[in-house]
Protein backbone atom coordinates (compact mmCIF):
# COMPACT_ATOMS: atom_id res chain seq x y z
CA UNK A 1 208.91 23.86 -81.89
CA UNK A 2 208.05 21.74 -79.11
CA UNK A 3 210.64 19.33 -77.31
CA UNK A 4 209.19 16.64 -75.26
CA UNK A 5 212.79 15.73 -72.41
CA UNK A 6 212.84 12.99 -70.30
CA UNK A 7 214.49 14.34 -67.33
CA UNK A 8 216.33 11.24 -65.79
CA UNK A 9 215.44 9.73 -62.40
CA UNK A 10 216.06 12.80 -60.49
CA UNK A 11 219.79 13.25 -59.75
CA UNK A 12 220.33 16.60 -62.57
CA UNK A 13 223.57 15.62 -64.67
CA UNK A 14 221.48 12.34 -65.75
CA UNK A 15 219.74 14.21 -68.23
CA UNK A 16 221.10 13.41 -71.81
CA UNK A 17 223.36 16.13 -73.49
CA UNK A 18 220.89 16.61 -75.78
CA UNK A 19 218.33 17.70 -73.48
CA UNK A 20 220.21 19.68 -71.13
CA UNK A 21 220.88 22.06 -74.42
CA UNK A 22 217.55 21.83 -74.95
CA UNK A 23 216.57 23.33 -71.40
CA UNK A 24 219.63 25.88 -72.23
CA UNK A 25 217.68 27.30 -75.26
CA UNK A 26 214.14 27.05 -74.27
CA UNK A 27 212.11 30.31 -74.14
CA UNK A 28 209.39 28.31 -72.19
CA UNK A 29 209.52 25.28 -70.34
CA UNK A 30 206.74 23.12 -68.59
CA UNK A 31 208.15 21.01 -66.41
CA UNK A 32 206.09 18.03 -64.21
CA UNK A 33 206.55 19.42 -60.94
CA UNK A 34 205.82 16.69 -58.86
CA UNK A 35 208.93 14.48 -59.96
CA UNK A 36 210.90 16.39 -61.79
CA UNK A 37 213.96 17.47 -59.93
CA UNK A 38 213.49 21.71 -59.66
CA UNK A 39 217.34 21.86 -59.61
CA UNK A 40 217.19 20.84 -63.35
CA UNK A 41 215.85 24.37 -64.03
CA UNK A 42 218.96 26.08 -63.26
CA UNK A 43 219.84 24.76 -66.63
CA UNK A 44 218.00 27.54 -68.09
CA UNK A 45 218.33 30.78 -69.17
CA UNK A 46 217.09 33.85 -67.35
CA UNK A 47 214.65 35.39 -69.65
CA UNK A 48 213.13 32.04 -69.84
CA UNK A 49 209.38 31.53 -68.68
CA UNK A 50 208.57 28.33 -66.28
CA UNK A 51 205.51 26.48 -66.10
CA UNK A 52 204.81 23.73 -63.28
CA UNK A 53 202.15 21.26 -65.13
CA UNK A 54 201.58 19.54 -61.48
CA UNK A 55 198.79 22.96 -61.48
CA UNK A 56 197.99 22.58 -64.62
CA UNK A 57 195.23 20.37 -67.09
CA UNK A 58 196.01 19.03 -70.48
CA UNK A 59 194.34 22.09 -72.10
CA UNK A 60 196.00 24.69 -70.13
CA UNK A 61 199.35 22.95 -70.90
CA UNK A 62 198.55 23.07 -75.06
CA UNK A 63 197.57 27.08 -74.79
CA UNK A 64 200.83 27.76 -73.41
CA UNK A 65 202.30 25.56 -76.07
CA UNK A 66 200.55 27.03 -78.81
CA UNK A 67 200.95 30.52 -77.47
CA UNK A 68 204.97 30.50 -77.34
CA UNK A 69 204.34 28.50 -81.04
CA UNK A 70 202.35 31.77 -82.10
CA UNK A 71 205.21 34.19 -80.74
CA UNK A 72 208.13 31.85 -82.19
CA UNK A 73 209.16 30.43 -79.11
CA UNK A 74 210.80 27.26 -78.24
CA UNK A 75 209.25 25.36 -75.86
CA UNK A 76 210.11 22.35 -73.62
CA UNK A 77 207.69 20.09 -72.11
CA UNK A 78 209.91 18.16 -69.59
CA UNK A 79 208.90 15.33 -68.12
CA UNK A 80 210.79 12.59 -65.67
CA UNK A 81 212.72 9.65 -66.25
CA UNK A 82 211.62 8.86 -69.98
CA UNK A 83 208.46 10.47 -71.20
CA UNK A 84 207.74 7.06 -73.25
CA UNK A 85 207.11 5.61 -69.70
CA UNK A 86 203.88 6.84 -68.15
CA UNK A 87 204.93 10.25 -69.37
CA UNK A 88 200.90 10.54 -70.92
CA UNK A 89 202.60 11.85 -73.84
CA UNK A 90 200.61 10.79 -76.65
CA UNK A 91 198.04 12.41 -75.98
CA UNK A 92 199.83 15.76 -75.82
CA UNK A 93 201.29 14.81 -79.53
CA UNK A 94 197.92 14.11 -81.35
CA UNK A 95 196.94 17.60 -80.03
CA UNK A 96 199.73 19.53 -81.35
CA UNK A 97 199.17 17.20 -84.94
CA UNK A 98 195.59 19.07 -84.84
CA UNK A 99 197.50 22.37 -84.40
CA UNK A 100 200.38 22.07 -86.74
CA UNK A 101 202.91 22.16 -84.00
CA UNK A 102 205.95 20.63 -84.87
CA UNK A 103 207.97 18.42 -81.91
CA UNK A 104 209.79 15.96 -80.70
CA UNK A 105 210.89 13.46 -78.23
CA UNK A 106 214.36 13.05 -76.42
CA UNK A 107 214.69 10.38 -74.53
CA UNK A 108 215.88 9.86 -70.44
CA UNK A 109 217.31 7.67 -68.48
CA UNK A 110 213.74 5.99 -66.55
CA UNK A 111 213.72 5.68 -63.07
CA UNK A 112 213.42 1.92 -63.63
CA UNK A 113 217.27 2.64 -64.51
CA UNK A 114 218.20 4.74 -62.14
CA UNK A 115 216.88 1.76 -59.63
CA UNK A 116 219.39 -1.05 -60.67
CA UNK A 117 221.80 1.19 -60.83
CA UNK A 118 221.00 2.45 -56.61
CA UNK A 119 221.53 -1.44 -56.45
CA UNK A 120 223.87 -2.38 -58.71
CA UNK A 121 221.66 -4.67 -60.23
CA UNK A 122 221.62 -6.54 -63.55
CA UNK A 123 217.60 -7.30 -64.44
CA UNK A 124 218.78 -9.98 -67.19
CA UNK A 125 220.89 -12.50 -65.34
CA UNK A 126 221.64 -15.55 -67.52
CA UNK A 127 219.12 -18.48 -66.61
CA UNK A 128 217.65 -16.45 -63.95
CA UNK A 129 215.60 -13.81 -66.07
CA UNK A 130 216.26 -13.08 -69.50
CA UNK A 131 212.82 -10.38 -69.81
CA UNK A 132 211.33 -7.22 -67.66
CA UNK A 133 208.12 -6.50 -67.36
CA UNK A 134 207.39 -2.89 -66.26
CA UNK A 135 203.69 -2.15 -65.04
CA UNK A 136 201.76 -0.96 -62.27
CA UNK A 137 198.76 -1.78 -59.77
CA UNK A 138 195.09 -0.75 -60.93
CA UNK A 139 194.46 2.66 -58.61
CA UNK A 140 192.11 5.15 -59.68
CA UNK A 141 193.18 4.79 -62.58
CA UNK A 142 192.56 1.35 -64.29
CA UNK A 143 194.57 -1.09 -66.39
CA UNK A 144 193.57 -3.64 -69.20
CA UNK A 145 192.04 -6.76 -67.64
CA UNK A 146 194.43 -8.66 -69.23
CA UNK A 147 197.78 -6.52 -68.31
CA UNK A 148 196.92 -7.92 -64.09
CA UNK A 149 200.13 -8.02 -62.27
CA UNK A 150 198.75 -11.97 -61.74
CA UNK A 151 198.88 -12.75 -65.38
CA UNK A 152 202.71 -11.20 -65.74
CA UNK A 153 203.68 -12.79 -62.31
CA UNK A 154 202.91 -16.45 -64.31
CA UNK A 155 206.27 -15.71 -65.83
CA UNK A 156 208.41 -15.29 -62.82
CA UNK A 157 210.69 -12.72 -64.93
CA UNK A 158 212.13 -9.78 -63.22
CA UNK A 159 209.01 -7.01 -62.07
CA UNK A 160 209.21 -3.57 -62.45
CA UNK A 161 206.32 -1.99 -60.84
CA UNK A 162 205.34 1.69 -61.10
CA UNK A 163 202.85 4.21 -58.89
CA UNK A 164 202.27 1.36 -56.59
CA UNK A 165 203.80 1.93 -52.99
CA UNK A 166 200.77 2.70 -51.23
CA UNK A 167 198.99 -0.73 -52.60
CA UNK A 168 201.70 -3.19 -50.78
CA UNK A 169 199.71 -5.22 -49.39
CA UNK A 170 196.98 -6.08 -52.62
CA UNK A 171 200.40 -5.86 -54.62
CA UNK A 172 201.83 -8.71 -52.38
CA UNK A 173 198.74 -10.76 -52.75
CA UNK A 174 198.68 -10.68 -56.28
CA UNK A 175 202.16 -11.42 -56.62
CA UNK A 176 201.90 -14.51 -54.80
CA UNK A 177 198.04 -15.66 -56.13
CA UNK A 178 200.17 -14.97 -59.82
CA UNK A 179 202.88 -17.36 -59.05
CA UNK A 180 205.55 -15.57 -57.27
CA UNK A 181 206.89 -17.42 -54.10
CA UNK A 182 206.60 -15.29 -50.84
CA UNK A 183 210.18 -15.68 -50.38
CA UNK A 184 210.87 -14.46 -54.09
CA UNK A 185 213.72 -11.62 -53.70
CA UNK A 186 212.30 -8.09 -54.10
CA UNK A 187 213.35 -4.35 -53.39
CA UNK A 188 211.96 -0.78 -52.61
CA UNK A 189 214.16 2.35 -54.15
CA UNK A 190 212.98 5.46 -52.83
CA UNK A 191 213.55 8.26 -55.04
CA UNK A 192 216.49 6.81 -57.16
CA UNK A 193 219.77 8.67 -57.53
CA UNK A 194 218.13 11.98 -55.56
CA UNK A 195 220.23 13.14 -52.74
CA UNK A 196 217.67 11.38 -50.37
CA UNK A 197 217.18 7.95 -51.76
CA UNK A 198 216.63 5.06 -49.77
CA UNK A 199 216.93 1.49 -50.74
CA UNK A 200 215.69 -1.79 -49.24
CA UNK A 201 216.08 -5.74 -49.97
CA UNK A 202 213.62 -7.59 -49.00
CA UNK A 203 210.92 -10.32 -50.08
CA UNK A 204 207.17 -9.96 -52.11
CA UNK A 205 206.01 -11.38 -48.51
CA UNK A 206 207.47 -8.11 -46.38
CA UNK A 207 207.32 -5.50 -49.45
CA UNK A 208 204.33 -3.94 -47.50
CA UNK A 209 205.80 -4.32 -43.59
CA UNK A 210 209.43 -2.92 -44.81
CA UNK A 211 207.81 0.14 -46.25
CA UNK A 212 206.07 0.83 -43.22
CA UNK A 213 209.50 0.62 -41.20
CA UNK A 214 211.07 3.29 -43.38
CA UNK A 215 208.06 5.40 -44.05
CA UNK A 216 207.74 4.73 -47.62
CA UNK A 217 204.59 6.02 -48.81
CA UNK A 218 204.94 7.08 -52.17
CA UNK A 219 207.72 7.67 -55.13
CA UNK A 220 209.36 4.40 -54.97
CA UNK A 221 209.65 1.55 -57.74
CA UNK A 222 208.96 -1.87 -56.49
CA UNK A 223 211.21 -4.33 -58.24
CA UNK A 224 210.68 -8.41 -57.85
CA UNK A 225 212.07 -11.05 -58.75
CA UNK A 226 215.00 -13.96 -58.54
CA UNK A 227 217.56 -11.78 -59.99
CA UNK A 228 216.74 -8.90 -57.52
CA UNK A 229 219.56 -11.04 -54.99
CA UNK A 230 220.40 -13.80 -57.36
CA UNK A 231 223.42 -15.73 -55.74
CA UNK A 232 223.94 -18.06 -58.58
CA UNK A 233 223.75 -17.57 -62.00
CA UNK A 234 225.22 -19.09 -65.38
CA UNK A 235 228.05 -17.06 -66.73
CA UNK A 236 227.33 -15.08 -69.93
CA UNK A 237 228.10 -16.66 -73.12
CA UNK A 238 229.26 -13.05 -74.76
CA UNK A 239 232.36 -13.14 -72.84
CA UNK A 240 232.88 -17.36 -72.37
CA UNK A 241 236.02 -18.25 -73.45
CA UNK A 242 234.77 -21.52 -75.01
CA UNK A 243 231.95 -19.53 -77.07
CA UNK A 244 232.60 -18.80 -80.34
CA UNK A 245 231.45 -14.91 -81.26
CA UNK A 246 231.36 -12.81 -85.07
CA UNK A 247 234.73 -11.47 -83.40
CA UNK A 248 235.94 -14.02 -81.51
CA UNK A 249 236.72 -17.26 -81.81
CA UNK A 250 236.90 -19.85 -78.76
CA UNK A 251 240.00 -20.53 -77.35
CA UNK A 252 238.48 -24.02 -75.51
């Protein structure tokens, strides 16, 4: 059996129950090593065998697989954050379909997550932004034409924006050519809830000078919009005294 884990944002007692028992029982685990926290290892148990997949290709990754499969092994392919996020995933599934191999997916808690909470931010503020759209900037990898951070800037909704801090200055453009004011609130979070994370307010106009200040170069999420640093904001109806609810009724 195969268990695909999202490992949470980074800090180690984020990952779910379930998948910290999972990393307790593995007999082989194949962890991304370039994000994945390595302190998350110490979850498992000494006989187990570790594989970091930052050395490895998609092939090499499926003959460990279906080796431990062939010698009745349990195996868990841990990825960060949520593997449903740019975890590339899917294409590790239709693989093991081909094989027989059975698995599974247990979910994490994404680094988009882990951001508003290094903020204490709510992403859905009543009559600010009610949607979030997570994406990322074209690099050498592309995107669909019509997924362009322009066409989701049109909405104004609250940006999440992925494997992207060492575009800032395209990703600023775009922003702004898409419909986003220069002066629209945004933030960088540096490796969110790690031991060294660094967070900064500031606007889409200076996302690309305040990373240079604070030598942000990579692992960061760019987040944008008005409910980044929303001062005002309608109250939520869920708890309104005057709002009548399936267990509540108003009392004004």
């Amino acid at each position: 059996m195969v268990h695909f884990v999202g490992a949470g944002p980074g800090a180690p007692d984020l990952i779910t129950v379930r998948g910290k028992q999972y990393l307790e029982e593995a007999d082989v685990i194949i962890y991304a090593g370039s994000l994945v926290n390595p302190q998350l290892l110490e979850y498992s148990k000494d006989v187990c065998t570790i594989h970091n997949s930052a050395k490895m290709t998609l092939e090499e990754v499926i003959s460990v697989m279906e080796r431990a499969e062939k010698e009745g092994k349990m195996t868990v392919r841990l990825h960060t954050g949520d593997p449903c996020i740019y975890g590339a995933i899917r294409e590790q599934m239709d693989i093991l379909d081909e094989k027989g191999i059975p698995y599974d997916s247990c979910p994490g808690v994404s680094a988009f997550c882990g951001a508003a909470s290094a903020l204490n931010l709510e992403y859905t503020l009543p009559d600010i932004s009610q949607s979030v759209i997570i994406t990322r900037m074209e690099g050498r990898t592309p995107v669909p034409a019509k997924e362009s951070i322009q066409s989701f800037a049109a909405h104004n909704a609250t940006m999440v924006i992925f494997l992207s801090t060492g575009m800032l200055e395209e990703l600023s453009r775009r922003l702004v050519e898409g419909g986003y004011r220069e002066d629209t609130p945004a933030a960088i979070v540096y490796k969110a809830t790690w031991p060294d994370e660094k967070k900064f307010i500031c606007t889409v106009g200076t996302l690309a000078q305040t990373a240079k200040e604070n030598n942000i170069t990579k692992t960061a999420l760019i987040l944008v919009g008005d409910a980044v640093n929303a001062a005002h904001y309608d109250r939520s109806k869920l708890y309104d005294p005057g709002f009548t609810t399936e267990f509540r009724e108003a009392t004004k």
